[in-house]
PDB file of N, CA and C in Angstrom:
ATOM      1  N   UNK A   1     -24.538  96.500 -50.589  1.00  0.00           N
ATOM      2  CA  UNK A   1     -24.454  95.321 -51.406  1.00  0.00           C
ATOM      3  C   UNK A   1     -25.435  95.464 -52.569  1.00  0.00           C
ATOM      4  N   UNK A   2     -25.268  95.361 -53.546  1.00  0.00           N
ATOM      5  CA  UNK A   2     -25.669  94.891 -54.824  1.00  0.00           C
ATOM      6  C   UNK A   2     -26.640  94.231 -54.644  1.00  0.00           C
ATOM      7  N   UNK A   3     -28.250  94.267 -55.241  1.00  0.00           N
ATOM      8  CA  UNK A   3     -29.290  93.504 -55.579  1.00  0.00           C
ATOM      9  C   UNK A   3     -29.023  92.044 -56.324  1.00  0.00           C
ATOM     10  N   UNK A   4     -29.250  90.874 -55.657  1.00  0.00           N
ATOM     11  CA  UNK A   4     -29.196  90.081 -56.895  1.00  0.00           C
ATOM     12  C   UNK A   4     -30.119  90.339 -58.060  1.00  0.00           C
ATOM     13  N   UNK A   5     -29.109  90.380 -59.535  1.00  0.00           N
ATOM     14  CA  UNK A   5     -30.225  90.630 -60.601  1.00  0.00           C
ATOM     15  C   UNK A   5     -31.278  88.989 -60.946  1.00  0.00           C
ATOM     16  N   UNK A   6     -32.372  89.858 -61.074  1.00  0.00           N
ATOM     17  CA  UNK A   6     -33.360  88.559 -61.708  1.00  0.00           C
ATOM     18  C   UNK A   6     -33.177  87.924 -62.442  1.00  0.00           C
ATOM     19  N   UNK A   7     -33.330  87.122 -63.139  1.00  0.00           N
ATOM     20  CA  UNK A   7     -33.247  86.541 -64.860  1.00  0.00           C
ATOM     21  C   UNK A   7     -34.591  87.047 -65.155  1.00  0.00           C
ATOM     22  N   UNK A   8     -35.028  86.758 -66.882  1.00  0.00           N
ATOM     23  CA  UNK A   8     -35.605  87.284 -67.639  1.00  0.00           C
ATOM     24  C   UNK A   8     -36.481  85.811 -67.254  1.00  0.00           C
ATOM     25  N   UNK A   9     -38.197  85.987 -67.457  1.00  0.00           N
ATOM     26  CA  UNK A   9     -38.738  84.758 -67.534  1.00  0.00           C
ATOM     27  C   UNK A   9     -38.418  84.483 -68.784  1.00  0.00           C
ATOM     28  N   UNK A  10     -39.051  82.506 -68.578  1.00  0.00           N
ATOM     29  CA  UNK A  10     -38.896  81.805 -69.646  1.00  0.00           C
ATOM     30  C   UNK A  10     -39.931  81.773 -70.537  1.00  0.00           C
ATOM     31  N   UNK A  11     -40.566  81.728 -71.862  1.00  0.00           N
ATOM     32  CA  UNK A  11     -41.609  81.681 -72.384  1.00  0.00           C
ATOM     33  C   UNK A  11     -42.399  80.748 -71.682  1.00  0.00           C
ATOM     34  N   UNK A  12     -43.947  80.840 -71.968  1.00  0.00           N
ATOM     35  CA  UNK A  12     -44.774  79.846 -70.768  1.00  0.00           C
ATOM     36  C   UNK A  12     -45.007  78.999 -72.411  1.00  0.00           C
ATOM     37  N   UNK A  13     -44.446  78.385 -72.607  1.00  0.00           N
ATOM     38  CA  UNK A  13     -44.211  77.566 -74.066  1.00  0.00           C
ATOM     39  C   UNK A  13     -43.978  75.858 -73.571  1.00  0.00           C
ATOM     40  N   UNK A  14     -44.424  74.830 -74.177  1.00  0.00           N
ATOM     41  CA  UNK A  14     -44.234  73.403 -73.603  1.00  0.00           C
ATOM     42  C   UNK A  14     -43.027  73.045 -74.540  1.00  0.00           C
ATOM     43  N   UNK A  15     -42.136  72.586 -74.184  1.00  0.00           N
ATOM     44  CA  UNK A  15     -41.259  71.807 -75.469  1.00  0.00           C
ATOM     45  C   UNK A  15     -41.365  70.943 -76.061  1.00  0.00           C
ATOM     46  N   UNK A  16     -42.288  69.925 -75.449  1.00  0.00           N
ATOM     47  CA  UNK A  16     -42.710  68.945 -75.888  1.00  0.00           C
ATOM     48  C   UNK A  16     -43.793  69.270 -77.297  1.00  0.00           C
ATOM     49  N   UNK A  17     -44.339  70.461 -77.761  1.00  0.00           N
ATOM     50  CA  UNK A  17     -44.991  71.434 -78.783  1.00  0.00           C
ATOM     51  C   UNK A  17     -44.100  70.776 -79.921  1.00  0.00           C
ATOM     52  N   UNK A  18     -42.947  70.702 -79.872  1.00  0.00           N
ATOM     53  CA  UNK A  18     -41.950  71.578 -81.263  1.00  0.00           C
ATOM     54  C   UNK A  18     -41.674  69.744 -81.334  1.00  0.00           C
ATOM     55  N   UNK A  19     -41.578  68.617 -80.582  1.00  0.00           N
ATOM     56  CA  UNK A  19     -41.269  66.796 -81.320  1.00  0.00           C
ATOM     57  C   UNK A  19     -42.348  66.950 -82.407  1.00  0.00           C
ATOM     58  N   UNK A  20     -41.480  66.309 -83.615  1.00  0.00           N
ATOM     59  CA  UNK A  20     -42.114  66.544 -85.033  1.00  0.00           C
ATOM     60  C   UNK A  20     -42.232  67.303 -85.871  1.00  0.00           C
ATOM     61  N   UNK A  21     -41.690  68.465 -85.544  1.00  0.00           N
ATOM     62  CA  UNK A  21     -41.862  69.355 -86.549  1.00  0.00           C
ATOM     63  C   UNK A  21     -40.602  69.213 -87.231  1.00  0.00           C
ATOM     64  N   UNK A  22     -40.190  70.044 -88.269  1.00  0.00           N
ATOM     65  CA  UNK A  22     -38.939  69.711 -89.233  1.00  0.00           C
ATOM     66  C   UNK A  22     -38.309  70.966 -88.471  1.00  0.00           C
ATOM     67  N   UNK A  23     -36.875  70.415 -88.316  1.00  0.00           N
ATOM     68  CA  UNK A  23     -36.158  71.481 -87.674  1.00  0.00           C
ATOM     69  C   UNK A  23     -35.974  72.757 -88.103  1.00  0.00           C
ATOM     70  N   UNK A  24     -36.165  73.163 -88.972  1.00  0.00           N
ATOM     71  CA  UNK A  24     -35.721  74.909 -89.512  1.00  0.00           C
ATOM     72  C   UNK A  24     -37.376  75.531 -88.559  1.00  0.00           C
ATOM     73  N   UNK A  25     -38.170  74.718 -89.184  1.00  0.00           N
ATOM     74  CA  UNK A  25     -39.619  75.174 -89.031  1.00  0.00           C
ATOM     75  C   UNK A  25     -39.479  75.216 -87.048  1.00  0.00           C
ATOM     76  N   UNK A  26     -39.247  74.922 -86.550  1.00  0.00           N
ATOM     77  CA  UNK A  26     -39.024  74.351 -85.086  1.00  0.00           C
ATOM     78  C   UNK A  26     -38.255  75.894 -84.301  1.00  0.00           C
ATOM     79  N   UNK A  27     -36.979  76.138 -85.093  1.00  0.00           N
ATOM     80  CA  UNK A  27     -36.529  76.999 -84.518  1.00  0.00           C
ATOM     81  C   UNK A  27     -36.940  78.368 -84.985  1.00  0.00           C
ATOM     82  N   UNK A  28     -37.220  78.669 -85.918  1.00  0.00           N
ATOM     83  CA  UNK A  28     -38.089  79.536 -86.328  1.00  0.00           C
ATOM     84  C   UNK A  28     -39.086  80.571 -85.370  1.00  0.00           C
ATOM     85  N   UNK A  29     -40.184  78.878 -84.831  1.00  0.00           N
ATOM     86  CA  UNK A  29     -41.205  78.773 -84.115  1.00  0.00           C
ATOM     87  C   UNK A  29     -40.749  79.286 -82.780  1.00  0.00           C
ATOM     88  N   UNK A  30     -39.880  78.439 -82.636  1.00  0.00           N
ATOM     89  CA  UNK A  30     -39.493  79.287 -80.709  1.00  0.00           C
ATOM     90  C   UNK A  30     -38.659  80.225 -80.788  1.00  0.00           C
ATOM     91  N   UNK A  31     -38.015  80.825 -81.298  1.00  0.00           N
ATOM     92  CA  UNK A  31     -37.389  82.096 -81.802  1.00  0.00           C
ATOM     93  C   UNK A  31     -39.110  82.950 -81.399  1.00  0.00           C
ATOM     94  N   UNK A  32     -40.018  82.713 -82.381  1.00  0.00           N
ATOM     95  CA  UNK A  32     -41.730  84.021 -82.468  1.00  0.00           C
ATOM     96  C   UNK A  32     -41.841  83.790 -81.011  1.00  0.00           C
ATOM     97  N   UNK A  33     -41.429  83.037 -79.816  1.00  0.00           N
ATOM     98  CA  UNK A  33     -42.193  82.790 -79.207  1.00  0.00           C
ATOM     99  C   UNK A  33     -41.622  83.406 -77.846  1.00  0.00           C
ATOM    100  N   UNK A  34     -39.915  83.815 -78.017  1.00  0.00           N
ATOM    101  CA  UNK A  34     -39.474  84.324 -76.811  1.00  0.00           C
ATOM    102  C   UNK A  34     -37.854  83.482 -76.296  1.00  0.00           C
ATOM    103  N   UNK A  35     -38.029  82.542 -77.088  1.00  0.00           N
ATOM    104  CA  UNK A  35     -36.646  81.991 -76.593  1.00  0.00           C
ATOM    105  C   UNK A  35     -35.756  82.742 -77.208  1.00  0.00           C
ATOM    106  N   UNK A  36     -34.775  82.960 -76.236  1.00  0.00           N
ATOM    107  CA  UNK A  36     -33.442  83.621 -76.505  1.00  0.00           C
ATOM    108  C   UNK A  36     -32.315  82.957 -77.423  1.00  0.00           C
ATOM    109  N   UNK A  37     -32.221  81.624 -76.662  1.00  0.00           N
ATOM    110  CA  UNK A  37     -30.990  80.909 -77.428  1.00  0.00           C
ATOM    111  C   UNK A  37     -31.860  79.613 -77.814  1.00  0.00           C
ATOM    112  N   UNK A  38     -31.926  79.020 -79.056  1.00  0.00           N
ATOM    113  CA  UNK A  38     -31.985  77.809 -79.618  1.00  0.00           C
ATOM    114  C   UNK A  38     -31.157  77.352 -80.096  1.00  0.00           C
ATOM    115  N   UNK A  39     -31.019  75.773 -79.346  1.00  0.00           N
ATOM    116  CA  UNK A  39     -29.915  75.142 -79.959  1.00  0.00           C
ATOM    117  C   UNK A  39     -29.990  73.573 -80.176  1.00  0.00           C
ATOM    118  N   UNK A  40     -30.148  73.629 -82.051  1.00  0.00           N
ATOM    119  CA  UNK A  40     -30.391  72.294 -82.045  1.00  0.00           C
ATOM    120  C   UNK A  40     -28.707  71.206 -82.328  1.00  0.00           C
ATOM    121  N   UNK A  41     -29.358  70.160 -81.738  1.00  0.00           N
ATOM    122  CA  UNK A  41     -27.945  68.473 -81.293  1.00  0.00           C
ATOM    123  C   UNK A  41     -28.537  67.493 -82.454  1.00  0.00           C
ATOM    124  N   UNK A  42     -27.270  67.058 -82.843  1.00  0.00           N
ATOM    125  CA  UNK A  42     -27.625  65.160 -83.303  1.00  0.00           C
ATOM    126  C   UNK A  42     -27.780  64.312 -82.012  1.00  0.00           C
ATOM    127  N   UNK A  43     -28.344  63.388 -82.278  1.00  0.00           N
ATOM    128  CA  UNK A  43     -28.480  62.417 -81.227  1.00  0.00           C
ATOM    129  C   UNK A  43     -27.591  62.284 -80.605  1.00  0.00           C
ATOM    130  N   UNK A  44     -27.046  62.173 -79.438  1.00  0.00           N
ATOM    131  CA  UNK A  44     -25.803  61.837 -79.136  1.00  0.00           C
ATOM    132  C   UNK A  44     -24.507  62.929 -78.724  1.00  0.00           C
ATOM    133  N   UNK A  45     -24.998  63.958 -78.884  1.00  0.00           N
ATOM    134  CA  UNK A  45     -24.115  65.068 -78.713  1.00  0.00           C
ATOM    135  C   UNK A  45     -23.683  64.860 -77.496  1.00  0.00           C
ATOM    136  N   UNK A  46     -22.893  65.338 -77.512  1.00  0.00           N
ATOM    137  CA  UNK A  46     -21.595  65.824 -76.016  1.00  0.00           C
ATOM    138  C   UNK A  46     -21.681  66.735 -75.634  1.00  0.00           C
ATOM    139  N   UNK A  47     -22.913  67.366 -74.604  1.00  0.00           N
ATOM    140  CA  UNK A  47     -23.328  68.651 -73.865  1.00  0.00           C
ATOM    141  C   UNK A  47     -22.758  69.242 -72.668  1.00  0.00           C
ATOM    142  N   UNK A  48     -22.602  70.822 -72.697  1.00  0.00           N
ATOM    143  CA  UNK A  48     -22.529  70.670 -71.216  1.00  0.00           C
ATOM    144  C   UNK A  48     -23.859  70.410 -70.462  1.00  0.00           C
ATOM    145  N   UNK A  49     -24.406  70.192 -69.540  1.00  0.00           N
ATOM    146  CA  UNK A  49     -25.566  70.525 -68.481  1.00  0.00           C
ATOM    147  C   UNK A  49     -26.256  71.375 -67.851  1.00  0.00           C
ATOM    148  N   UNK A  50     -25.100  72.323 -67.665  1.00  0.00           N
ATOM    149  CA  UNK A  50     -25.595  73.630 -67.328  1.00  0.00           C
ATOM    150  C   UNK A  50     -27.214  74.079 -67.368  1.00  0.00           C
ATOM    151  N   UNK A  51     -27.798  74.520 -66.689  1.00  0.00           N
ATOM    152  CA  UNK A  51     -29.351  75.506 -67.047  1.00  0.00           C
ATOM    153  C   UNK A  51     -29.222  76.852 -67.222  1.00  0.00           C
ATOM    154  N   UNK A  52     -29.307  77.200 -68.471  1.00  0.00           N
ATOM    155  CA  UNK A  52     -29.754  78.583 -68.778  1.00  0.00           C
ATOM    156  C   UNK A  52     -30.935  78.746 -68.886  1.00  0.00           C
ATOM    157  N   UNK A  53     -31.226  79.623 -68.212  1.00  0.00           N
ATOM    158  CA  UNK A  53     -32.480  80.353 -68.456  1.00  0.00           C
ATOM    159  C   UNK A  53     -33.038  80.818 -70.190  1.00  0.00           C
ATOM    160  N   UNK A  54     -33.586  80.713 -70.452  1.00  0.00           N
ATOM    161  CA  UNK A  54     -34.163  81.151 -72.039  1.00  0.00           C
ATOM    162  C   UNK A  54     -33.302  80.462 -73.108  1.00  0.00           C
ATOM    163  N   UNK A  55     -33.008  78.754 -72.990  1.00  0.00           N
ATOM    164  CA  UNK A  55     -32.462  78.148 -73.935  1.00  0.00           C
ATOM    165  C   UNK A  55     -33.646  76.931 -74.024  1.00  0.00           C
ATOM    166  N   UNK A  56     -33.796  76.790 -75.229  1.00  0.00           N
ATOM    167  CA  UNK A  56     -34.522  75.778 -75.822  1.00  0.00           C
ATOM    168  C   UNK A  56     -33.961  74.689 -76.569  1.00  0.00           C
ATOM    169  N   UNK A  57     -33.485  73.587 -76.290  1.00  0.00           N
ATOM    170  CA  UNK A  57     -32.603  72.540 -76.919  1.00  0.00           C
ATOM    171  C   UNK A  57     -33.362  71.543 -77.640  1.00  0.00           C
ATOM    172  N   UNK A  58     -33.101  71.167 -79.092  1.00  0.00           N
ATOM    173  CA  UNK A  58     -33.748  70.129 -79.790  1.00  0.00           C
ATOM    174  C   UNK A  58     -32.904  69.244 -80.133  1.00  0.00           C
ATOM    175  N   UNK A  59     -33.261  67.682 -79.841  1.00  0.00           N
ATOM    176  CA  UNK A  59     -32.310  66.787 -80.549  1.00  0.00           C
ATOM    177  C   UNK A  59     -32.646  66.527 -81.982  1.00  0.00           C
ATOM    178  N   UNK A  60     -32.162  66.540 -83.412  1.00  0.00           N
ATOM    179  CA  UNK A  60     -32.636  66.212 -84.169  1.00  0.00           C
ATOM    180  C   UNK A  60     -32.398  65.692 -84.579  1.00  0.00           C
ATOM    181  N   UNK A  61     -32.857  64.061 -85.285  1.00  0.00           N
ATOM    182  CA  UNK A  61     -33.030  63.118 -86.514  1.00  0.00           C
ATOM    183  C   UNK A  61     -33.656  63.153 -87.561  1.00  0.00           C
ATOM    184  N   UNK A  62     -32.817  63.137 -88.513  1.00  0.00           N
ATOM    185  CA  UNK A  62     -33.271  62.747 -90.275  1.00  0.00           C
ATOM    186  C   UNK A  62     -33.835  64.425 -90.034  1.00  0.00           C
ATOM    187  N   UNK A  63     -33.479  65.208 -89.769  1.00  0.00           N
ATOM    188  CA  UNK A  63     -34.207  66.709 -90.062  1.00  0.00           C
ATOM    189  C   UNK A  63     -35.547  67.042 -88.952  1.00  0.00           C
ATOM    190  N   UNK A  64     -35.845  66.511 -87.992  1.00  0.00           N
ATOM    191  CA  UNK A  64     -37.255  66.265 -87.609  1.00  0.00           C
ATOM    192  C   UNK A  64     -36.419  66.396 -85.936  1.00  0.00           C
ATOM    193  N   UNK A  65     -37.331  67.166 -85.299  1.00  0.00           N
ATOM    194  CA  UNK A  65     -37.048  67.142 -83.831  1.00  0.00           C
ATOM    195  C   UNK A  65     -37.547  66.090 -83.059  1.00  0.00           C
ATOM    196  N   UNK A  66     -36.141  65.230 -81.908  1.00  0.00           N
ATOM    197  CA  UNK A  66     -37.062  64.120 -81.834  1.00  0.00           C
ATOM    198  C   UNK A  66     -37.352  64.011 -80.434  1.00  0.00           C
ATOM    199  N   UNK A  67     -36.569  65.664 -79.953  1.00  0.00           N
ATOM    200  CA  UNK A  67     -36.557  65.672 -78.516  1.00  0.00           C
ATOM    201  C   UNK A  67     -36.702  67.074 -78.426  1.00  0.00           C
ATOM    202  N   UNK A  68     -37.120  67.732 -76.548  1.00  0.00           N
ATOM    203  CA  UNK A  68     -37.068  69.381 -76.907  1.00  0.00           C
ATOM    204  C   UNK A  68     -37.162  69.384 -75.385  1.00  0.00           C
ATOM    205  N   UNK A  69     -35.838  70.349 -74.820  1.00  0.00           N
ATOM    206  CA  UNK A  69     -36.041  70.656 -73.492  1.00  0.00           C
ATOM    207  C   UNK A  69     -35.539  71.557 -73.428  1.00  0.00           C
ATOM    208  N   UNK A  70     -35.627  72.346 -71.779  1.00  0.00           N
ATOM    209  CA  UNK A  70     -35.611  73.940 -71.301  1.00  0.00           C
ATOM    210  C   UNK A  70     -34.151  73.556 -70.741  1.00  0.00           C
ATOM    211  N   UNK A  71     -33.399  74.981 -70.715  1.00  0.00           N
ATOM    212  CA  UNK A  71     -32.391  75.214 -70.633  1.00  0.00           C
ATOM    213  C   UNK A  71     -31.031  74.783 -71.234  1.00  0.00           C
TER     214      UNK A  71
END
């Protein structure tokens, strides 16, 4: 039988870091830092739920992150 493969860790990064910053500047930032996939929402988006490992999600208003969570 086949090893289950590991996942890759997640950056040891807080998300709560990146509320306030202006979004270009935001993804930029967690891009230097190890996240794999960034993906910023309008308020209100229609997500799946899923947890990926090495995704960093920002909600953004008026240009400005107003939310930031893992997977």
């Amino acid at each position: 039988m086949a090893p289950i493969p590991t996942p890759p860790a997640e950056p040891q990064d807080s998300p709560d870091g990146y509320v306030g910053l202006d979004a270009p500047s935001a993804e930029r930032l967690a891009r230097e830092r190890g996240w794999s996939t960034v993906r910023s929402l309008p308020p209100g988006a229609i997500i799946t739920m899923e947890y990926r490992v090495g995704r960093l999600n920002f909600e953004v208003r008026e240009g400005r992150v107003a939310r930031a969570w893992k997977g």
